[in-house]
Protein backbone atom coordinates (compact mmCIF):
# COMPACT_ATOMS: atom_id res chain seq x y z
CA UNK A 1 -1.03 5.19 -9.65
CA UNK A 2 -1.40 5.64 -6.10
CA UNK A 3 1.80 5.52 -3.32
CA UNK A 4 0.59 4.22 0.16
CA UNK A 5 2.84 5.39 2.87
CA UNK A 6 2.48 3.55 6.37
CA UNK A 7 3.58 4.99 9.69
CA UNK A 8 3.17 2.94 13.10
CA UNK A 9 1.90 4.74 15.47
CA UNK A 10 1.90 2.21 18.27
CA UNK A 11 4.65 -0.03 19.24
CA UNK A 12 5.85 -2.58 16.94
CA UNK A 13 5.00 -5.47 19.08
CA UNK A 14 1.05 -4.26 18.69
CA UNK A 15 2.18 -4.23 15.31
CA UNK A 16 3.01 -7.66 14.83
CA UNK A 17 -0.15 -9.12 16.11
CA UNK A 18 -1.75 -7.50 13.19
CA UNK A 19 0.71 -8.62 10.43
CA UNK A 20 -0.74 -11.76 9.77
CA UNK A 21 -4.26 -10.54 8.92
CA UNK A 22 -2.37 -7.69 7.21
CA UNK A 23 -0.65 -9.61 4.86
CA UNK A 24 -3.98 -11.64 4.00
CA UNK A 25 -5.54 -8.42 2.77
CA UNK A 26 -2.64 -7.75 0.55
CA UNK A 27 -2.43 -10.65 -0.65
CA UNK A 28 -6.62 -10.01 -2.03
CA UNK A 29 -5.67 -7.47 -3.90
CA UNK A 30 -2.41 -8.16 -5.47
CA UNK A 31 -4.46 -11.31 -6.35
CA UNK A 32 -7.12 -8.61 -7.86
CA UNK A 33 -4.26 -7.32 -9.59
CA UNK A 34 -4.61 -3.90 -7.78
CA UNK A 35 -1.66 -3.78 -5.67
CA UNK A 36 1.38 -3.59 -7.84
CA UNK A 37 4.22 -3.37 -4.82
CA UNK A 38 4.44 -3.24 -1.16
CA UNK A 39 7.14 -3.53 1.60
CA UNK A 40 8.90 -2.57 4.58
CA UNK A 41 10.12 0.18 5.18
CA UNK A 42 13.67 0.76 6.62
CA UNK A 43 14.07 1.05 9.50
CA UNK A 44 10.36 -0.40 10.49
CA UNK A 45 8.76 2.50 11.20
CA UNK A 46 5.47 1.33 8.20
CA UNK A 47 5.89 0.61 4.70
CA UNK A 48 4.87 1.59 1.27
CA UNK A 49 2.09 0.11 -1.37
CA UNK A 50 2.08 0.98 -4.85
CA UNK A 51 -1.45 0.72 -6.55
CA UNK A 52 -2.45 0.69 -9.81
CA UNK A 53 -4.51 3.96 -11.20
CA UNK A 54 -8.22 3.01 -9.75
CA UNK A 55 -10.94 5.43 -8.45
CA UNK A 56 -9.87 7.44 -4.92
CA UNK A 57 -13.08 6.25 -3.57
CA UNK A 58 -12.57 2.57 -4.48
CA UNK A 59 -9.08 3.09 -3.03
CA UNK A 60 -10.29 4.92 -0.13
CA UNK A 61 -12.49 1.72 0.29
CA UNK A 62 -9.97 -1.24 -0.29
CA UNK A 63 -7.52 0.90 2.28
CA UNK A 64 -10.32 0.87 5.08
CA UNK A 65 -10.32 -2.78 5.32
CA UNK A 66 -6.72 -2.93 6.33
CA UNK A 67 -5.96 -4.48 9.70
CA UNK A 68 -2.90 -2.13 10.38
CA UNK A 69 -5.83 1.04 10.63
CA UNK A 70 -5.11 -0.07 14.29
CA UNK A 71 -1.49 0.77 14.28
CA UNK A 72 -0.45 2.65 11.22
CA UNK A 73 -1.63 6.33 9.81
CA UNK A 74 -1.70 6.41 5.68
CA UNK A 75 -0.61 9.50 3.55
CA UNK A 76 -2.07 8.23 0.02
CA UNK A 77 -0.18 10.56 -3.05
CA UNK A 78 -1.32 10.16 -6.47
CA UNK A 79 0.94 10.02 -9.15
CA UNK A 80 0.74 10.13 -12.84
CA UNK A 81 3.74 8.35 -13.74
CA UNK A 82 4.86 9.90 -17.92
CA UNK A 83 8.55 8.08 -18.05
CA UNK A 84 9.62 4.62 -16.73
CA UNK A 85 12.67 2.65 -17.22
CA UNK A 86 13.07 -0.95 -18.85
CA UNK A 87 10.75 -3.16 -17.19
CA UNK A 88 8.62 -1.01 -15.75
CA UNK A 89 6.22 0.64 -18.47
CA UNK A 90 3.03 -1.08 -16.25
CA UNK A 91 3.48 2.27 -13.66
CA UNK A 92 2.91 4.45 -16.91
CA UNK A 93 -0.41 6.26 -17.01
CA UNK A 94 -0.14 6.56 -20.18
């Protein structure tokens, strides 16, 4: 799987006039069943998406359609997940 960090690097009110069209892409590919998590982080300064394990270059792809390329850098980290708990055996790679 894939974590997606965000970091704004303009002002939060730029920010916000991308959110809307931001949250339409990620709701495409949750609904593709790609996106597993994403959120805020705290304090708003970007956020975090978890993906599910696909291709770097598909990834690479989905990730240049986001709005928020405007106003937020990504560091992408790939991570083979080997030991969840309870509940959460769908971020195992294995």
């Amino acid at each position: 799987m894939y974590i997606i960090s965000l970091t704004y690097h303009r002002p939060i009110e730029e920010v916000d006039g991308y959110l809307e069209q931001h949250v339409a892409w990620l709701k495409r590919y949750f609904a593709q069943g790609i996106f597993m998590a994403s959120g805020r982080k705290n304090p708003r300064t970007g956020g975090v998406i978890l993906v599910k394990e696909i291709e770097r270059a598909q990834l690479d792809k989905i990730l240049a359609e986001d709005p928020f390329n405007a106003v937020a850098h990504y560091e992408v980290t790939h991570v083979a997940i080997t030991t969840t708990s309870a509940g959460f055996e769908a971020l195992s790679c294995l």
